[in-house]
Protein backbone atom coordinates (compact mmCIF):
# COMPACT_ATOMS: atom_id res chain seq x y z
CA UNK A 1 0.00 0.00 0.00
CA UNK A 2 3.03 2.16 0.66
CA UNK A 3 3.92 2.05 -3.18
CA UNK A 4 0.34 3.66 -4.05
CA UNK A 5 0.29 6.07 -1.39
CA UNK A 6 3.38 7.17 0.36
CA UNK A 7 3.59 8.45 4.00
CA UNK A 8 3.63 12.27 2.78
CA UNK A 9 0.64 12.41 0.81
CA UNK A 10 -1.09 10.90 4.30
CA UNK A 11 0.24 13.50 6.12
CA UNK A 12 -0.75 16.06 3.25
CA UNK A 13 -4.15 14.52 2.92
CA UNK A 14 -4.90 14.36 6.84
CA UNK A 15 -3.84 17.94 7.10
CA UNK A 16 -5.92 19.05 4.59
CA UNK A 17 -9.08 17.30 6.12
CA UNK A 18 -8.37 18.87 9.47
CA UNK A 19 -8.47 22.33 7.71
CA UNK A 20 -11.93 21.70 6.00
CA UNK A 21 -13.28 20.29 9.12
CA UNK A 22 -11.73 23.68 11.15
CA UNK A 23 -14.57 25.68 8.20
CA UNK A 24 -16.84 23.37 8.83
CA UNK A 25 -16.97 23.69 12.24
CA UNK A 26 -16.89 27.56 12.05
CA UNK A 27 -19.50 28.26 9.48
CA UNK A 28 -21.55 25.25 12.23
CA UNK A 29 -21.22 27.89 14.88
CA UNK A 30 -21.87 30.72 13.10
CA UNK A 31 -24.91 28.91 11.36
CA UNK A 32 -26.14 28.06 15.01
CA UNK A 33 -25.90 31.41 15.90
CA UNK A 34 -26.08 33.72 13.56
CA UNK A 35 -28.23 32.05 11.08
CA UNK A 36 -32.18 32.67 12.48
CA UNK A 37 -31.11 36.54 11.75
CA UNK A 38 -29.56 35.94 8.83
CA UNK A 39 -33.06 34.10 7.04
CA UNK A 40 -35.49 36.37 8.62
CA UNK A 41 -33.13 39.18 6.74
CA UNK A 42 -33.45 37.76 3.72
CA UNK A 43 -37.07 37.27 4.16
CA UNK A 44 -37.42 40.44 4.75
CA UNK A 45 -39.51 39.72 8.33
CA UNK A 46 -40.30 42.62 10.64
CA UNK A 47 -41.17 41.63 14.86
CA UNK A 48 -45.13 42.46 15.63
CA UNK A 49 -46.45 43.60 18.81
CA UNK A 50 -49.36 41.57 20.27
CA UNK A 51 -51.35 44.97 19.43
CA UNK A 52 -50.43 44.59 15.94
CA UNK A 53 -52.60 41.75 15.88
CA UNK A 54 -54.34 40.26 18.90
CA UNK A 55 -55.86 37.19 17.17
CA UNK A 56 -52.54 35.73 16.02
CA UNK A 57 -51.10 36.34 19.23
CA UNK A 58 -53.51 34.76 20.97
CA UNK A 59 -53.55 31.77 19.15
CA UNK A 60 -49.08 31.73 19.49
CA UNK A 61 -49.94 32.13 22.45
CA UNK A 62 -52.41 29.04 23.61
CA UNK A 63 -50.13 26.71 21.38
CA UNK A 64 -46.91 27.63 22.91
CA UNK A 65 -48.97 26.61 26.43
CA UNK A 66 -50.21 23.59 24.94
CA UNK A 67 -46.89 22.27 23.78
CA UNK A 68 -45.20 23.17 26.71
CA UNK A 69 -42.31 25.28 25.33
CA UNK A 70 -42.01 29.46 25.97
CA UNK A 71 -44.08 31.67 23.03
CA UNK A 72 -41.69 32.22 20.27
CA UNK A 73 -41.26 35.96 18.73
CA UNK A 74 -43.63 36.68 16.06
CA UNK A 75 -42.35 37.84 12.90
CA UNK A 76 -44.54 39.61 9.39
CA UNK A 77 -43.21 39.21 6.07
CA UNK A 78 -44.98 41.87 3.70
CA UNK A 79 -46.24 39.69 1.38
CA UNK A 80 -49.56 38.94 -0.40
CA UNK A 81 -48.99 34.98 -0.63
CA UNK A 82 -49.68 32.79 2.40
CA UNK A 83 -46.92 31.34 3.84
CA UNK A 84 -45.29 30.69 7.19
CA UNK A 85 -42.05 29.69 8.97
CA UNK A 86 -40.32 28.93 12.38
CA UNK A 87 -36.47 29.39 13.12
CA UNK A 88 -34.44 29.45 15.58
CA UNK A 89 -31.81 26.96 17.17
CA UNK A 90 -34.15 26.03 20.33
CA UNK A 91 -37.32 26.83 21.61
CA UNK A 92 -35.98 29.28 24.14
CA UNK A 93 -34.34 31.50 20.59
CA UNK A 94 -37.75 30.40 18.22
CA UNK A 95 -39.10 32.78 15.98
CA UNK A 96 -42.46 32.14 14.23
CA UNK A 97 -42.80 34.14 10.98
CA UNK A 98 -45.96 34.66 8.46
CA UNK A 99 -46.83 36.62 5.30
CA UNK A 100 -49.63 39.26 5.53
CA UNK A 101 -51.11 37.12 2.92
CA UNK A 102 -51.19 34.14 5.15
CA UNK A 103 -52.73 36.40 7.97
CA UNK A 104 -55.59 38.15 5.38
CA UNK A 105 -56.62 35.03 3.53
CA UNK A 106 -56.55 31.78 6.38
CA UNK A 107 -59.70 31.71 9.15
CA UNK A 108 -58.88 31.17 12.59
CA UNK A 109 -58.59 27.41 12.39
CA UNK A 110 -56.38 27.23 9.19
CA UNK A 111 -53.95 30.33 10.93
CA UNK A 112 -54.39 27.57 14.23
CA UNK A 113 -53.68 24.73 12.38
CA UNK A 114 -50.05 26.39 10.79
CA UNK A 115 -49.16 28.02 13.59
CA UNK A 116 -49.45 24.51 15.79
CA UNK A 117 -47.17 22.86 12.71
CA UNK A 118 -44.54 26.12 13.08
CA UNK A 119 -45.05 25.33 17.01
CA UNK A 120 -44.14 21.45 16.20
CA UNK A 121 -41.49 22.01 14.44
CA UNK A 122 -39.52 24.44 17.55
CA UNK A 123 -40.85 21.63 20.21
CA UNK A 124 -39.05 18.80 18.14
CA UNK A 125 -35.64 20.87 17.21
CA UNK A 126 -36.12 20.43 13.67
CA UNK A 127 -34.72 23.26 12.53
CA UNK A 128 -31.20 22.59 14.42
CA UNK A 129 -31.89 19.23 13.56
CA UNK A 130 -32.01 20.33 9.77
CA UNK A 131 -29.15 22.86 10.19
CA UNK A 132 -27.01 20.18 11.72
CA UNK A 133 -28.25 17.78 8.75
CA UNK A 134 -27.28 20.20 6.16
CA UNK A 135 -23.75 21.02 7.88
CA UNK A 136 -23.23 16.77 7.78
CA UNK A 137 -23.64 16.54 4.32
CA UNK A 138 -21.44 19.72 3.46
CA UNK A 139 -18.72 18.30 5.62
CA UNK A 140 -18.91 14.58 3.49
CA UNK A 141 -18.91 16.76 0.64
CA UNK A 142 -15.94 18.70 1.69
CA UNK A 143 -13.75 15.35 2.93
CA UNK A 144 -14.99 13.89 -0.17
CA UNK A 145 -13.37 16.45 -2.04
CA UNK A 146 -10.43 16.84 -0.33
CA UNK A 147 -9.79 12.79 -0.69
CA UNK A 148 -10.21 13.30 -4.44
CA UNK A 149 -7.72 15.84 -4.95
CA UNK A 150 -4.95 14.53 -2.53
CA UNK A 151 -5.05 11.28 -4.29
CA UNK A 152 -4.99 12.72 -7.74
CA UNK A 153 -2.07 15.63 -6.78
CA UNK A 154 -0.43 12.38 -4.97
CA UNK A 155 -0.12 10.18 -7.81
CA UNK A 156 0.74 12.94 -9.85
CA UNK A 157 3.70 13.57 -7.17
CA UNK A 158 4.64 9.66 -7.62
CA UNK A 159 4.92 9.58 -10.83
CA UNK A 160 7.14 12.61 -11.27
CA UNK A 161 9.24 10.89 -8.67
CA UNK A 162 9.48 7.38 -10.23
CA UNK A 163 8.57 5.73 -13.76
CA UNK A 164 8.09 2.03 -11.96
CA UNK A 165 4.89 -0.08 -11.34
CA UNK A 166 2.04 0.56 -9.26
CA UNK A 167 0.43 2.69 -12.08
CA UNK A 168 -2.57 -0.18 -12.02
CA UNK A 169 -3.24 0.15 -8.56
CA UNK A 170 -3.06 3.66 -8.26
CA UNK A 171 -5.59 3.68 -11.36
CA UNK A 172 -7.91 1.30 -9.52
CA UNK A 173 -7.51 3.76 -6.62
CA UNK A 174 -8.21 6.98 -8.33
CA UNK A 175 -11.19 5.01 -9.69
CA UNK A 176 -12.91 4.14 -6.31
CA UNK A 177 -12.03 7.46 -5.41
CA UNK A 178 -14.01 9.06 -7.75
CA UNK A 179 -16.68 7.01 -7.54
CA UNK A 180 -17.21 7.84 -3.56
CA UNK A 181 -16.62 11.35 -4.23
CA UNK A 182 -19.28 11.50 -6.61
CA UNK A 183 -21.81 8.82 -4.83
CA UNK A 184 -20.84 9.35 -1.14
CA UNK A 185 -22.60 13.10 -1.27
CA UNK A 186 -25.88 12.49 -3.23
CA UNK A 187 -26.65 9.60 -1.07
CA UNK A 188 -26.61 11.45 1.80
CA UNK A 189 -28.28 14.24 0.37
CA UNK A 190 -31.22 11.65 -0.86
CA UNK A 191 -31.21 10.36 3.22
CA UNK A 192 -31.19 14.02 4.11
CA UNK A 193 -34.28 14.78 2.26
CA UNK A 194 -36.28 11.86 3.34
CA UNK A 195 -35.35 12.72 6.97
CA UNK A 196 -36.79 16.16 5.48
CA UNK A 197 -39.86 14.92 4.47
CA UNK A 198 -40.32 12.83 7.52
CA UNK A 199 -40.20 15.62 10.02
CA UNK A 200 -43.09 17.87 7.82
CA UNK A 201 -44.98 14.45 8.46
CA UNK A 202 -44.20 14.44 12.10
CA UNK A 203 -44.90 17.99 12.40
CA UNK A 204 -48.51 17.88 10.77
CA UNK A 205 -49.36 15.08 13.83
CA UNK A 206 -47.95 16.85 16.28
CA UNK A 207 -50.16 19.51 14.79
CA UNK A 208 -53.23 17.76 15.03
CA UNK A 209 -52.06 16.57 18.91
CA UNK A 210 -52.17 20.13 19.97
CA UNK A 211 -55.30 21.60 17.98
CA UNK A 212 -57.82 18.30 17.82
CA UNK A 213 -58.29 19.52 14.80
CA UNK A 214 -56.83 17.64 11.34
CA UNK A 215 -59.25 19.94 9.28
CA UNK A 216 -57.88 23.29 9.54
CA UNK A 217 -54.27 22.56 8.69
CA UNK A 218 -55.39 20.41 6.19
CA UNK A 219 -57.49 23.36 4.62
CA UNK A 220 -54.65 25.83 5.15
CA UNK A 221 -52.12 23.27 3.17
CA UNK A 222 -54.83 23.60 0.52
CA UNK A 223 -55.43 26.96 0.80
CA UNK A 224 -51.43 27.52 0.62
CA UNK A 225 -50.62 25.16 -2.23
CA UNK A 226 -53.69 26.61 -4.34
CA UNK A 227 -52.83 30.47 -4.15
CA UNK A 228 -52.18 31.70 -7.17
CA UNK A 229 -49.82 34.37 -5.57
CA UNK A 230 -45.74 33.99 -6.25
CA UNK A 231 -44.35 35.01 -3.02
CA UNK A 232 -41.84 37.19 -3.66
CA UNK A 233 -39.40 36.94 -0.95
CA UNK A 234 -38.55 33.05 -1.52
CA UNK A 235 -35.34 31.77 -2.31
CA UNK A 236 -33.36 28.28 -2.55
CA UNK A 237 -31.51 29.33 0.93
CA UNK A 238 -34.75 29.35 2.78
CA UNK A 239 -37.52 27.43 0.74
CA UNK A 240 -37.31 24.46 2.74
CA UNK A 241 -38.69 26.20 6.18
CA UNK A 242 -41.65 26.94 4.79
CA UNK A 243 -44.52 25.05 5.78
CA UNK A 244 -45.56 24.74 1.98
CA UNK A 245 -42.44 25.50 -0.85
CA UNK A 246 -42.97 28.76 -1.79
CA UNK A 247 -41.20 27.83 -5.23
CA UNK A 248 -44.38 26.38 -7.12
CA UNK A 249 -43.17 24.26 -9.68
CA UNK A 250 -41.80 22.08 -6.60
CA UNK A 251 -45.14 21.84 -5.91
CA UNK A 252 -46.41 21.27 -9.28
CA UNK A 253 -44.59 18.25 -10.54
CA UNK A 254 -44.71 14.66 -8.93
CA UNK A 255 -42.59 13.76 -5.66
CA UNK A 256 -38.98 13.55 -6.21
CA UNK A 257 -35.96 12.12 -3.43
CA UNK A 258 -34.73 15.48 -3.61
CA UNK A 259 -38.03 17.22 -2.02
CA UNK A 260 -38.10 18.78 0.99
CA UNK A 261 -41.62 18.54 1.63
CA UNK A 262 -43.72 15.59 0.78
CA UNK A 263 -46.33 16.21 -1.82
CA UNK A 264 -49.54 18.37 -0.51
CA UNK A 265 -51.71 15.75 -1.52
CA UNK A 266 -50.59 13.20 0.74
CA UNK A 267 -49.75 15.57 3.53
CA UNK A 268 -53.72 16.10 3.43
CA UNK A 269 -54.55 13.07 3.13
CA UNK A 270 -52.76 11.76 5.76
CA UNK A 271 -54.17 14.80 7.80
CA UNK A 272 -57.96 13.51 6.94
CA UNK A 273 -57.17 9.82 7.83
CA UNK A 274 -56.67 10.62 11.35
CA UNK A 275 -60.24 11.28 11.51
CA UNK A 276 -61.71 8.41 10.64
């Protein structure tokens, strides 16, 4: 094994791993702190008093007592599509955001409904659970990377050094290589996903357990899904916190492994069945 891969392109390799793993943990803590300002920025969210509107309040408010966990800041997005968030790395630091086009356009049981899914989401950590899944799959990404390129600049070294054998392993090496780089990442962003797709699932129950109620989040979904309006404010960096993806062809084109949200269809239907 020596002969394929000498002691100093270890050394080389290892050291370069340790580096990306330095960013990764860096950009980690900065994500884990920094990042619930950084999307409601982008979003363009403002914070609301309770007096800017009592209702929603009040209904934050008897969900944050029902699931046990302190009320969350309330954010508006000035938007005319209806749409809704939560962020934050626990439920002590949550913030709950909506559009005004969520607020004008759901009744008080669809608003309830989203709201208790936003409120499931900060009981069950899934948005550091989703930070910490994205940071996992940049880091494989990273190593994977890193491998690649310290085997290719190593055999490069080798064979500068020496015109012997060993070119047929170091082939077969460069091969396997490339093959994990490649594979390694989009199977864990595939896993990543479903674990996705899984918690909107587990967040729509968990709904349900707090408001008794399967039919108003199950209207809201449609409500959301159906609106013809484009909201404005969504990107790729934050489309996946949104209770519906604000980016409609997502929505408009069968499920794929790379979703982050299950289709709307089922999601209602799997609401509905818990009545019967």
């Amino acid at each position: 094994m020596g002969a394929v891969w000498g002691g100093g392109d270890w050394t080389f390799s290892i050291l370069v791993a340790s580096a990306a793993a330095v960013v990764a943990f860096l950009l980690t803590l900065g994500s884990y702190y920094g990042g619930s300002a950084a999307v409601l920025g982008i979003s363009g969210a403002r914070p609301i008093e309770k007096a800017d509107d009592p209702q929603l309040f009040n209904v934050v408010e008897e969900l944050s007592i029902a699931a046990g966990i302190p009320m969350p800041k309330i954010y508006l997005i000035e938007d005319s599509a209806p749409n809704a968030f939560a962020t934050g790395r626990n439920p002590d630091n949550a913030v709950v955001a909506i559009t005004t086009g969520l607020r004008d356009k759901l009744n008080r049981d669809e608003l309830q409904g989203v709201m208790a899914h936003e409120m499931s989401h900060i009981r069950n950590y899934d948005i550091l659970f989703a930070m910490l899944m994205a940071v996992m799959v940049g880091v494989l990404v990273m190593l994977c990377d890193v491998f690649l390129r310290s085997l290719w600049f190593g055999a490069g070294r080798r064979r500068r050094r020496s015109s012997g054998g060993g070119g047929s392993a170091q082939l077969i090496l460069l091969l396997v290589a490339l093959a994990l780089a490649i594979i390694a990442p989009i199977l864990a962003r595939i896993i990543q996903m479903a674990m996705s797709r899984q918690r909107e699932y587990l967040a729509d129950a968990s709904a349900v357990e707090l408001t008794r109620n399967p039919y108003g989040l199950a209207g809201a979904l449609a409500k959301i899904s159906n609106d013809p309006e484009v909201l404005e404010v969504a990107n790729r960096a934050t489309a996946h916190l949104y209770i519906v993806h604000p980016i409609k062809k997502f929505e408009s084109r069968a499920s794929s492994v790379f979703d982050t949200h299950p289709p709307i269809r089922d999601r209602i239907e799997r609401l509905l069945s818990l009545t019967r």
